[in-house]
Protein backbone atom coordinates (compact mmCIF):
# COMPACT_ATOMS: atom_id res chain seq x y z
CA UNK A 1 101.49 -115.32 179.42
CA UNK A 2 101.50 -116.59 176.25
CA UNK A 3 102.40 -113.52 174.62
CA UNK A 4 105.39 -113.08 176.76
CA UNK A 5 106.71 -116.42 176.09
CA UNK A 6 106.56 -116.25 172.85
CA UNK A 7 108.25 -112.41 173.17
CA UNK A 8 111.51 -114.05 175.32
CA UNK A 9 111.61 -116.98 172.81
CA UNK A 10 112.08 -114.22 170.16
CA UNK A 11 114.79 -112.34 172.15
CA UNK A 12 116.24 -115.60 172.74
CA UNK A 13 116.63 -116.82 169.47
CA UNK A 14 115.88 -114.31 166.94
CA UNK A 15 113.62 -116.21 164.94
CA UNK A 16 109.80 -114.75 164.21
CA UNK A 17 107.56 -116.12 166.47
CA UNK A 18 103.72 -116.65 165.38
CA UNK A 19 100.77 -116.93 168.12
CA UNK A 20 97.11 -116.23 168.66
CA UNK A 21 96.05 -115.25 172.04
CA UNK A 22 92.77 -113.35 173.10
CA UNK A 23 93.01 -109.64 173.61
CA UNK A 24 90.69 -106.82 175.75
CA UNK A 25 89.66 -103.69 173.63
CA UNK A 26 89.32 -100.39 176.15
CA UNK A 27 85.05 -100.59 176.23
CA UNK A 28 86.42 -104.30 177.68
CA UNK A 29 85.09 -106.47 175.07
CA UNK A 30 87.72 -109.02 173.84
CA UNK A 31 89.05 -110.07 170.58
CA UNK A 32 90.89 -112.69 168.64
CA UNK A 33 94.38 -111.79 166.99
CA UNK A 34 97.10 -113.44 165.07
CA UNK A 35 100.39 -111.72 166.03
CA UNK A 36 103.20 -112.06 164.00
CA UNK A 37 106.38 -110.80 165.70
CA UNK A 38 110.16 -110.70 164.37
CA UNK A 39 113.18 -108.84 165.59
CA UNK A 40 115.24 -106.18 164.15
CA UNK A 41 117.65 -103.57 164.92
CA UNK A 42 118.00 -99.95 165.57
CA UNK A 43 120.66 -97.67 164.23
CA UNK A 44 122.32 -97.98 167.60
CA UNK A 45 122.17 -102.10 167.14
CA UNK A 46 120.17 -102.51 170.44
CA UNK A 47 116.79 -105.04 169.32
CA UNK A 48 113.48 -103.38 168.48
CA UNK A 49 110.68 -106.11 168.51
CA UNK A 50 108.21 -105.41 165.22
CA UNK A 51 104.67 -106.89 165.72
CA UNK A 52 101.87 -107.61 162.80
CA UNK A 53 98.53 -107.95 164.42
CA UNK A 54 95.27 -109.09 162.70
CA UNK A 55 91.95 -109.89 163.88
CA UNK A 56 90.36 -113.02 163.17
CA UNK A 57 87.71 -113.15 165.42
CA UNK A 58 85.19 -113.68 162.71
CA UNK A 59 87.85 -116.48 161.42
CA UNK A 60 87.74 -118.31 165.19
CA UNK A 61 83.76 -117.85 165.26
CA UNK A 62 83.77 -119.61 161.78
CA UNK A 63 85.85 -122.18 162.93
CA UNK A 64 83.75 -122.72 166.39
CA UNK A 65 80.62 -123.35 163.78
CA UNK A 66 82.09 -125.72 161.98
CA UNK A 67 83.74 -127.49 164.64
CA UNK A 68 80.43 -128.02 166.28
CA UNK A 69 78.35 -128.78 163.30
CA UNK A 70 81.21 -132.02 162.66
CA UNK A 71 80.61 -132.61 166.51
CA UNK A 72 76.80 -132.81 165.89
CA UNK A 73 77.32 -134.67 162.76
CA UNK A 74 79.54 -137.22 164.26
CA UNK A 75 77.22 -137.73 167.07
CA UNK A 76 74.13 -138.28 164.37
CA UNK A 77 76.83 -140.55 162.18
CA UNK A 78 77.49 -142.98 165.18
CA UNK A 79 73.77 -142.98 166.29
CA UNK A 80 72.29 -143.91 162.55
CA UNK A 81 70.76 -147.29 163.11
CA UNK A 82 70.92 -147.51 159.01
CA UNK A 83 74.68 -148.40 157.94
CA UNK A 84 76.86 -145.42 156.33
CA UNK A 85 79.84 -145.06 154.37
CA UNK A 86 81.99 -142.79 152.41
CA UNK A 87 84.55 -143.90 149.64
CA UNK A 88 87.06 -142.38 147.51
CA UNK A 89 86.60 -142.38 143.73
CA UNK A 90 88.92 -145.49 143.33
CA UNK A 91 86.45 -147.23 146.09
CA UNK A 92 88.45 -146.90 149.06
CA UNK A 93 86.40 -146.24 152.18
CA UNK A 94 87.66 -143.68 154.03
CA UNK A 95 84.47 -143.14 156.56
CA UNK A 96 82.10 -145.72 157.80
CA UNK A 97 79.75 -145.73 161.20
CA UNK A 98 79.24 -148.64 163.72
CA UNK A 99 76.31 -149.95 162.02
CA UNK A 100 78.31 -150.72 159.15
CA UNK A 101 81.28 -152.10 160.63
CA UNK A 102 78.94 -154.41 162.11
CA UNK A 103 77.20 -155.20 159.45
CA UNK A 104 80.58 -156.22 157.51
CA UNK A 105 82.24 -157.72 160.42
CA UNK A 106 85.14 -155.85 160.18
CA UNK A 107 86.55 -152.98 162.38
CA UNK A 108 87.66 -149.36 160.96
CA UNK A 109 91.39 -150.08 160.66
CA UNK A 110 90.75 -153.46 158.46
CA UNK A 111 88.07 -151.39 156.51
CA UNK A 112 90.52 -148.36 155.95
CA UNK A 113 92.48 -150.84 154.13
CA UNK A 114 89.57 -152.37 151.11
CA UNK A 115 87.32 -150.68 148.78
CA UNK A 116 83.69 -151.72 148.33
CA UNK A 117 84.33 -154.21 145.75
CA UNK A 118 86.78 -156.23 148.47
CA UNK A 119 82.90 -157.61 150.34
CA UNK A 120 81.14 -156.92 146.97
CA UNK A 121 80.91 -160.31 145.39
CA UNK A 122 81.94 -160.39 141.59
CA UNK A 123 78.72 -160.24 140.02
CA UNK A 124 78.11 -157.44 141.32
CA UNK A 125 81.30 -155.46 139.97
CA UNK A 126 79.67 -154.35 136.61
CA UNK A 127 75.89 -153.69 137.54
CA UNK A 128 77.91 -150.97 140.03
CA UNK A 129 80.25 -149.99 137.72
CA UNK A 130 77.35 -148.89 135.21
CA UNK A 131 75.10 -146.90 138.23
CA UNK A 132 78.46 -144.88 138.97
CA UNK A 133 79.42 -143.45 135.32
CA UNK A 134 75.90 -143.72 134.52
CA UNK A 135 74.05 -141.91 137.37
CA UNK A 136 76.30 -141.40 140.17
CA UNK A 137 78.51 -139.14 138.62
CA UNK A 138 76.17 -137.42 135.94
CA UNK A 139 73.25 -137.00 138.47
CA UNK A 140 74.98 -136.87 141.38
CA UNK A 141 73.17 -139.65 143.02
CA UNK A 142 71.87 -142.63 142.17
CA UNK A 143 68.21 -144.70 142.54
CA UNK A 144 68.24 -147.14 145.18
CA UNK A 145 69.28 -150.40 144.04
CA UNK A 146 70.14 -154.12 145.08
CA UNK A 147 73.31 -156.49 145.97
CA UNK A 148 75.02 -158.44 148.24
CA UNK A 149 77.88 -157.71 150.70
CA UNK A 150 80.33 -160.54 151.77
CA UNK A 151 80.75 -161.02 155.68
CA UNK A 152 84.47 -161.01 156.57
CA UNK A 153 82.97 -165.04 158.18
CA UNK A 154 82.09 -165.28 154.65
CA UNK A 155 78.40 -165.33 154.80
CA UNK A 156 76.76 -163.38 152.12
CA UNK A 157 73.92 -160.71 153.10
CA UNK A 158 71.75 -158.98 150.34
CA UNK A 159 71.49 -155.26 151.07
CA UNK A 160 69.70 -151.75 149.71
CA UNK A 161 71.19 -148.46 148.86
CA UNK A 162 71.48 -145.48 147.44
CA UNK A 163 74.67 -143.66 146.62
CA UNK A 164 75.76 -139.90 146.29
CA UNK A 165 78.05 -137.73 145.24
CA UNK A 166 80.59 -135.74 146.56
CA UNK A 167 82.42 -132.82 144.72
CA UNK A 168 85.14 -130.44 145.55
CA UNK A 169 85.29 -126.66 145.28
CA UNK A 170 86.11 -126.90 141.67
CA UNK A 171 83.09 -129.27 140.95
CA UNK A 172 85.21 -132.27 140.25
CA UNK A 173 83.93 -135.54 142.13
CA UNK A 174 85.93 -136.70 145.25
CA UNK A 175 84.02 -138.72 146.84
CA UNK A 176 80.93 -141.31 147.67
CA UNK A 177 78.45 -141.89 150.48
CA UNK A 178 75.59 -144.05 150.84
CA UNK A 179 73.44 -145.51 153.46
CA UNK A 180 73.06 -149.19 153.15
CA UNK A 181 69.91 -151.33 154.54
CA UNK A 182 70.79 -155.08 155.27
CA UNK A 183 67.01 -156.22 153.48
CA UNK A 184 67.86 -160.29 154.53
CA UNK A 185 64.63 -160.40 156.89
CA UNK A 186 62.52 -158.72 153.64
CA UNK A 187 64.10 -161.44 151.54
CA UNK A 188 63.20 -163.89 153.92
CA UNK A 189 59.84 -162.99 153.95
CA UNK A 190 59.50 -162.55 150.08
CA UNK A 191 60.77 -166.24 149.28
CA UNK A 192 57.94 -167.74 152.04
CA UNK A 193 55.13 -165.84 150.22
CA UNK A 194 57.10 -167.51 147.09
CA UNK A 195 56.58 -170.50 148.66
CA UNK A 196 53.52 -170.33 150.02
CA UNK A 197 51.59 -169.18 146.57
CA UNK A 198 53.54 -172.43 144.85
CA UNK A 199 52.36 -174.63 147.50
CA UNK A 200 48.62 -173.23 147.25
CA UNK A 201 48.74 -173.45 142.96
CA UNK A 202 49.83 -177.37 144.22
């Protein structure tokens, strides 16, 4: 059917017409195939329909893989309990889970629209700065390390990560992604052993 409509749009309008449908060998196992079909004429003028036919069945198959393997990946992305995210080189997130948007306050549009440094406080900027050109982008990862992230209400959380990097098919970085671990309870619990060892010294 879809071959035919595609045929009788050609007729109609002369134009090359472009389609993949699925197609039965004789031993009846089927096949992929691109079909590229334009229309000429004969010596006599009447139309003579020229087809181009390719199998990519190997192509589709590839695609299936990889189409699954994002499914599966997505799935594991949303299910993370740690928080995940993905930015550009110029900071700009451009992939975050649930855990993170929660742990920011702020929902995918609004984060689509900051970089890191937007909930990173200030004093933060330069001690980042230096793990990117220094071992982000040399190593391709960096050691876990220590800030804060501002709340869009403002409060400020201290968190853990550890960053990596993303290249493209030429080897040139594109990209970021770390998981991030809010560490307030730790913190918590660090300052009352502070607190408790100065009150037993008293």
């Amino acid at each position: 059917d879809t071959y035919d409509l595609h045929r009788q749009k050609l007729l109609a309008t002369e134009e090359p017409q472009v389609c993949e449908i699925r197609l039965v060998k004789p031993d009846g196992t089927w096949f992929w195939a691109h079909i590229e079909a334009t229309l000429a004429r004969d010596a006599s003028g009447e139309p003579v329909h020229r087809t181009v036919l390719s199998d990519i069945s190997a192509r589709k198959q590839t695609k299936e893989l990889l189409l699954n393997f994002e499914e599966k990946y997505r799935k594991l992305h949303e299910s993370m309990r740690d928080a995940c995210a993905t930015v550009d080189m110029t900071g700009r997130i451009i992939e975050s889970n649930r855990a993170f948007q929660e742990l920011l306050g702020y929902n995918p549009e609004e984060l689509s629209r900051m970089t890191y440094r937007d909930f990173t406080p200030e004093k933060w900027h330069a001690i980042e700065e230096w793990m990117i050109t220094e071992q982000i982008i040399p190593l391709g990862f960096s050691d876990f390390y220590q800030k804060e992230y501002r709340r869009k209400d403002g409060t400020v959380l201290p968190v853990e990560l550890r960053a990596h990097l993303i290249r493209n098919a030429a080897g040139q970085p594109v990209a970021m992604w770390a998981i991030i671990r809010d560490i307030s309870e730790s913190k918590q619990a660090e300052q009352k052993l502070r607190d408790s060892e100065e009150q037993y010294r008293h």
